[in-house]
Protein backbone atom coordinates (compact mmCIF):
# COMPACT_ATOMS: atom_id res chain seq x y z
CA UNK A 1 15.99 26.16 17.22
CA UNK A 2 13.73 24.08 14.50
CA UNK A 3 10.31 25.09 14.65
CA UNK A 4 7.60 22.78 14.45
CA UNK A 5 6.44 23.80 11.28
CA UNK A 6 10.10 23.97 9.76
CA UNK A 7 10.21 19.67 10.79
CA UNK A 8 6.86 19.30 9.03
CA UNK A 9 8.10 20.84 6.21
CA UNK A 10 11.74 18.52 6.24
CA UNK A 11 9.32 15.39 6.62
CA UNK A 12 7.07 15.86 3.89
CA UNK A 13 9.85 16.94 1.57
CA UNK A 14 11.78 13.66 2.62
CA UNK A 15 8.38 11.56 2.14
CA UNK A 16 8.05 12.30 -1.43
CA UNK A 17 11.78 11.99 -1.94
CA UNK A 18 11.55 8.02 -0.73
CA UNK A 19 8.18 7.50 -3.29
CA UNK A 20 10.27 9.42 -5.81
CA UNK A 21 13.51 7.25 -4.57
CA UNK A 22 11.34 4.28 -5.13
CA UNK A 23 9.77 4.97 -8.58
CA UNK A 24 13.29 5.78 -10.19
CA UNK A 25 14.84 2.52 -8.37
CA UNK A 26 12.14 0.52 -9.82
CA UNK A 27 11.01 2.12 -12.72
CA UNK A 28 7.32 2.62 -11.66
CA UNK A 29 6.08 5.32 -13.75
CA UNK A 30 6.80 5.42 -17.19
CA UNK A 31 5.64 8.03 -19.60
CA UNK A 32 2.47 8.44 -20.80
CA UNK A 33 1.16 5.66 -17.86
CA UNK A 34 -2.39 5.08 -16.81
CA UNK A 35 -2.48 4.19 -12.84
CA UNK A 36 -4.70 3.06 -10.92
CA UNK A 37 -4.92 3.90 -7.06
CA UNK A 38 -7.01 1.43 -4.69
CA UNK A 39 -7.96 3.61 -2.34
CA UNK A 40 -8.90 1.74 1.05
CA UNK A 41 -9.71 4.52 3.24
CA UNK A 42 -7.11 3.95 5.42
CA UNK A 43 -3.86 6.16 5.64
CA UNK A 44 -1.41 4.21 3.68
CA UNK A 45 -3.19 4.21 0.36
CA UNK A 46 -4.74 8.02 1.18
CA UNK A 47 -0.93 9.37 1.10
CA UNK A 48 0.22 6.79 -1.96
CA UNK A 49 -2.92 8.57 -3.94
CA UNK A 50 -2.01 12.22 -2.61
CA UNK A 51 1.66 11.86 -3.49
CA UNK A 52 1.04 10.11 -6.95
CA UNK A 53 -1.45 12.99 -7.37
CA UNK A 54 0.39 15.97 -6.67
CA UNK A 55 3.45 14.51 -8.34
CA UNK A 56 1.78 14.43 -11.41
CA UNK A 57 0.91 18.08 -11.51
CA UNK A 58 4.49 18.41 -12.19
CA UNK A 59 4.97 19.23 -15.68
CA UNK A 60 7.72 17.24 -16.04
CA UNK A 61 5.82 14.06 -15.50
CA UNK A 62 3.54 12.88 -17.69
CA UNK A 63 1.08 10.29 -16.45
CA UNK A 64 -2.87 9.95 -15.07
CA UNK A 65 -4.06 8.91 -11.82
CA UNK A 66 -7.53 7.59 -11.15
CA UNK A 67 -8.85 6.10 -7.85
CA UNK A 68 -10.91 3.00 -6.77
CA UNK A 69 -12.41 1.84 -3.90
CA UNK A 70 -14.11 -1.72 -3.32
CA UNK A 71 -16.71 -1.20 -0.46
CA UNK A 72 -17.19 -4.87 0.67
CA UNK A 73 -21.37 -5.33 2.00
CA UNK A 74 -21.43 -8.12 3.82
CA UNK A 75 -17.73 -7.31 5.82
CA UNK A 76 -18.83 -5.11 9.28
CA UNK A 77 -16.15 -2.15 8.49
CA UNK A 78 -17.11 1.45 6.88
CA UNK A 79 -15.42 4.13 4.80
CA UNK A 80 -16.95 7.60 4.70
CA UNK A 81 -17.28 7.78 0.84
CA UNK A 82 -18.41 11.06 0.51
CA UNK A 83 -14.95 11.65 1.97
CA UNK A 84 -12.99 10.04 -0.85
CA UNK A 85 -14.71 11.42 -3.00
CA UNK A 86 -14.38 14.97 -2.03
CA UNK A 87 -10.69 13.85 -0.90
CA UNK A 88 -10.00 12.87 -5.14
CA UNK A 89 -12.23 15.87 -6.49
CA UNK A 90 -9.95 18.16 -4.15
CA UNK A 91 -6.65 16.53 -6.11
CA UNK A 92 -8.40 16.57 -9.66
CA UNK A 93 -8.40 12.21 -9.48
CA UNK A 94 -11.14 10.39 -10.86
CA UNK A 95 -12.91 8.34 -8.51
CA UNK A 96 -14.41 4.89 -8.94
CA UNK A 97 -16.78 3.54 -5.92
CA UNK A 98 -17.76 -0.03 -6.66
CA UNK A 99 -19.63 -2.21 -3.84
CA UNK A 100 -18.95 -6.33 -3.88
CA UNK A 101 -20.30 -9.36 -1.51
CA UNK A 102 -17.49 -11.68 -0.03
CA UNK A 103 -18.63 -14.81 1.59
CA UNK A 104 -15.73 -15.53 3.98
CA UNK A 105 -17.06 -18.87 5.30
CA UNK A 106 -17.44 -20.67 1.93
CA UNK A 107 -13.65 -22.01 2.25
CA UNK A 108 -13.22 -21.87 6.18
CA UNK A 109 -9.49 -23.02 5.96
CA UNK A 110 -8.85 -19.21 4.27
CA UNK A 111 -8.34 -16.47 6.70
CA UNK A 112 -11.30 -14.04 5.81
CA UNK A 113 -8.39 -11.62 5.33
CA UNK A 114 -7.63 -13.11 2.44
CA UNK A 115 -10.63 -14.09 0.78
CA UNK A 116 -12.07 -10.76 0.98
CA UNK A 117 -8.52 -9.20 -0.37
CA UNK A 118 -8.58 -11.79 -3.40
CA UNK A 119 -12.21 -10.03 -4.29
CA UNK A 120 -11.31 -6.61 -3.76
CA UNK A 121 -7.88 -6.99 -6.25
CA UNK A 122 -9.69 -8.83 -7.99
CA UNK A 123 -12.49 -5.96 -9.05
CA UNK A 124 -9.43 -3.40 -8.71
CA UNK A 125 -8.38 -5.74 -12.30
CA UNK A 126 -11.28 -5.08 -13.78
CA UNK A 127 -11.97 -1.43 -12.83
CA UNK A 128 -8.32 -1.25 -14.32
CA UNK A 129 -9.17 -2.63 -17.60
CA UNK A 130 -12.18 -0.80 -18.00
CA UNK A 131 -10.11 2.36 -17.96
CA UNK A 132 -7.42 1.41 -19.64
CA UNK A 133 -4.88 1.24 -16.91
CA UNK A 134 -2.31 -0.79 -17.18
CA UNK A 135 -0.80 0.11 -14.01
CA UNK A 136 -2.46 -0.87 -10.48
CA UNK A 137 -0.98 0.86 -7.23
CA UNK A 138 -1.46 -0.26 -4.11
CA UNK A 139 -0.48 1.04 -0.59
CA UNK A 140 1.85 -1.34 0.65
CA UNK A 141 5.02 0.18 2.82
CA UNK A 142 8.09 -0.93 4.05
CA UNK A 143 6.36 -2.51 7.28
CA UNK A 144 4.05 -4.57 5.10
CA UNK A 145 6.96 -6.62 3.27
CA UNK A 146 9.01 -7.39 6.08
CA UNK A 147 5.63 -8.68 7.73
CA UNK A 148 4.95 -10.65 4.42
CA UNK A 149 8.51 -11.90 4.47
CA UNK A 150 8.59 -13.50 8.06
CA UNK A 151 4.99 -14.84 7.38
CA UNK A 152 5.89 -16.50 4.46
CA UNK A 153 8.58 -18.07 6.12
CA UNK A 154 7.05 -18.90 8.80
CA UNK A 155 4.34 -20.43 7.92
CA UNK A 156 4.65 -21.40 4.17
CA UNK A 157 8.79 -22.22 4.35
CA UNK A 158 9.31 -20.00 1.48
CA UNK A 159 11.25 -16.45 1.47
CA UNK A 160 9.47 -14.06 -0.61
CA UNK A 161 7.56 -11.04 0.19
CA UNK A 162 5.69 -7.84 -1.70
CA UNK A 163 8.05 -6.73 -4.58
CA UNK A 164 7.81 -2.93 -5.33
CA UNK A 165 6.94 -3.82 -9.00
CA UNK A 166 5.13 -7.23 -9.95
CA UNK A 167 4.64 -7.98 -13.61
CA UNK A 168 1.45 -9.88 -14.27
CA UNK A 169 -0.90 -11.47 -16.88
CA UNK A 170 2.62 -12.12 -19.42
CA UNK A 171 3.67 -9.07 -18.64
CA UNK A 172 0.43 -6.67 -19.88
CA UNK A 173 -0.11 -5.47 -16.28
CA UNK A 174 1.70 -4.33 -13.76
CA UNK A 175 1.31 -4.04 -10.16
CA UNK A 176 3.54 -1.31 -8.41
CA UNK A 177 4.00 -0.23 -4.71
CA UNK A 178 5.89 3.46 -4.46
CA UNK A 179 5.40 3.12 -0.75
CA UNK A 180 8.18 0.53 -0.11
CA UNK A 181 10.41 2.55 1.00
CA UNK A 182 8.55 4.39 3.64
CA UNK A 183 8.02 2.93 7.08
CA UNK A 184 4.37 2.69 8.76
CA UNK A 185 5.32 5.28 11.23
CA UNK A 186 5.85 7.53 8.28
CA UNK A 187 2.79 7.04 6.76
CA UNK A 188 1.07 7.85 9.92
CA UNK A 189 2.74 10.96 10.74
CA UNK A 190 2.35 11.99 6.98
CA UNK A 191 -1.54 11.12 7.73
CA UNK A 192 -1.75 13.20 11.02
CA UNK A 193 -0.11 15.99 9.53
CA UNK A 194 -2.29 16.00 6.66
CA UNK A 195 -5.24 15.26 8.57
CA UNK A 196 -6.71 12.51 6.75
CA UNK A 197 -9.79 11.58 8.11
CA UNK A 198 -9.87 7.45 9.93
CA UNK A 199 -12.19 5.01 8.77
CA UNK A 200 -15.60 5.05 10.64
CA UNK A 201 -15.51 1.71 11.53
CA UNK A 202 -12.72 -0.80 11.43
CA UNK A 203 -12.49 -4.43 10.06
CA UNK A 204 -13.68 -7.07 12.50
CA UNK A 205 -11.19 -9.67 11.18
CA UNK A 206 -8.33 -6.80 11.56
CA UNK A 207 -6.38 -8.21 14.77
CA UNK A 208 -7.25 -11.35 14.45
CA UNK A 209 -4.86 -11.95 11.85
CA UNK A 210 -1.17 -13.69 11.21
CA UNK A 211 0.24 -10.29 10.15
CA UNK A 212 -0.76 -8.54 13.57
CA UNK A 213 0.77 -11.45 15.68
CA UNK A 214 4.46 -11.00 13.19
CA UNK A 215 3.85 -7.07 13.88
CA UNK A 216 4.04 -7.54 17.60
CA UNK A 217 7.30 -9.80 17.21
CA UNK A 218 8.76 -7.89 15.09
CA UNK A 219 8.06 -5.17 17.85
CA UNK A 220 9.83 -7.63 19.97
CA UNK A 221 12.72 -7.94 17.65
CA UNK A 222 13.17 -4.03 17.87
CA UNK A 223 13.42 -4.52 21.64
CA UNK A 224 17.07 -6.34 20.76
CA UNK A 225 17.75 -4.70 17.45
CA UNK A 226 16.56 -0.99 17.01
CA UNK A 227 17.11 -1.39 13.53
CA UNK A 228 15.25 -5.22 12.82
CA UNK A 229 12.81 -4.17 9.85
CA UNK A 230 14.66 -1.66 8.06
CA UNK A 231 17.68 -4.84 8.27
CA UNK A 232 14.73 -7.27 7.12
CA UNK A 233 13.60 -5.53 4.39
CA UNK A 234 17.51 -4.70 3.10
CA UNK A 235 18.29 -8.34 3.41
CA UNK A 236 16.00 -8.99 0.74
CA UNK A 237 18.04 -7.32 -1.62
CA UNK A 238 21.29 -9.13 -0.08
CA UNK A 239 20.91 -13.09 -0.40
CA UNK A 240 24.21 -14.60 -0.02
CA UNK A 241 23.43 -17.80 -2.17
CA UNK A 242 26.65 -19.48 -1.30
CA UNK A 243 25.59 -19.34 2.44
CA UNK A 244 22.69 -21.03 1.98
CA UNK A 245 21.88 -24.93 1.96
């Protein structure tokens, strides 16, 4: 019989095996690499710091990991920051806390969502340049693309989605997600295994959102096909272009 602690142990060895499945596919750490981590708070982007982290105690990889997170005043949600910080100082990261102001009404036909996600990436560019990091990593799983896929075409008629590794600004910077692989249910058993400690208080604009209503269809798509997101997100790497208008 498989213990408890013997399954924990299987998990979190598969876990890093997808981020490190993920990095080689993509080529998302090079040598010698400079990453930053936003750091939200929430569970997703607390295990793509601790697995980036502990990976690069390895001394077979050679690249540094600092953290960042955006506290946004004027949005009603809180992150214990004393928390990430003792949470990086425990994994020897660097940790950058920055505060912004986001005034989600000035254009009222853009969810707040993203108006307050434009600021936050957009300080996470700076914060990158000031330390010379020409990587940024965000905490983005499997989940989150297939979401982004059916919103997009949904809503905008176009099919793309959240690629693993984005090259930006001519190709200085580069955005990566090592997470893609890994569904959200992963991420939150990795998180309640490891304890991470929630957010004290959420987002108000949270569920109020496109992306939850295309998380409870897709729920409803799992009802008929057990397998519906891990198929979405493979079809994006499957376009039959001579089935298509």
């Amino acid at each position: 019989m498989i213990t408890e602690e013997k399954q924990d142990k299987v998990f979190t060895r598969d876990f890093f095996r997808k981020v490190g499945k993920a990095i080689h596919d993509y080529n998302l750490i090079e040598d010698g690499d400079r990453i930053l981590v936003g750091v939200s708070g929430g569970k997703d982007s607390l295990a793509l710091l601790e697995v980036l982290a502990m990976r690069a105690k390895d001394p077979k990889q050679n690249y540094t990991v600092i953290a960042a997170h955006i506290a946004v005043e004027d949005v009603a949600y809180e992150v214990d920051s004393d928390y990430l910080r003792a949470f990086c100082e425990r994994l020897g990261v660097e940790y950058v806390y920055r505060t912004i102001r986001v005034d989600t009404t000035v254009n009222p036909k853009k969810p707040a969502c993203f108006v307050c996600s434009w600021h936050r990436r957009k300080m996470l560019f700076d914060i990158a340049k000031e330390h010379d990091c020409k990587k940024l990593a965000l905490g983005h799983h499997r989940d989150d693309a297939v979401e982004s896929l059916l919103m997009s075409m949904m809503f905008n008629g176009t099919i793309c989605s959240m690629p693993a590794r984005l090259e930006m600004f001519k190709n200085t910077f580069t955005l990566i997600r090592p997470l893609i692989y890994l569904s959200n249910d992963e991420t939150s058993r990795y998180a309640e295994m490891r304890q991470f400690k929630k957010q004290k208080k959420h987002c108000p604009h949270e569920k109020a959102t496109n992306r939850d209503a295309v998380s409870k269809l897709l729920d409803q798509m799992e009802m008929i096909s057990p397998h519906a997101r891990s198929n979405l997100f493979a079809a994006m790497q499957n376009i039959r272009e001579d089935y298509l208008p």
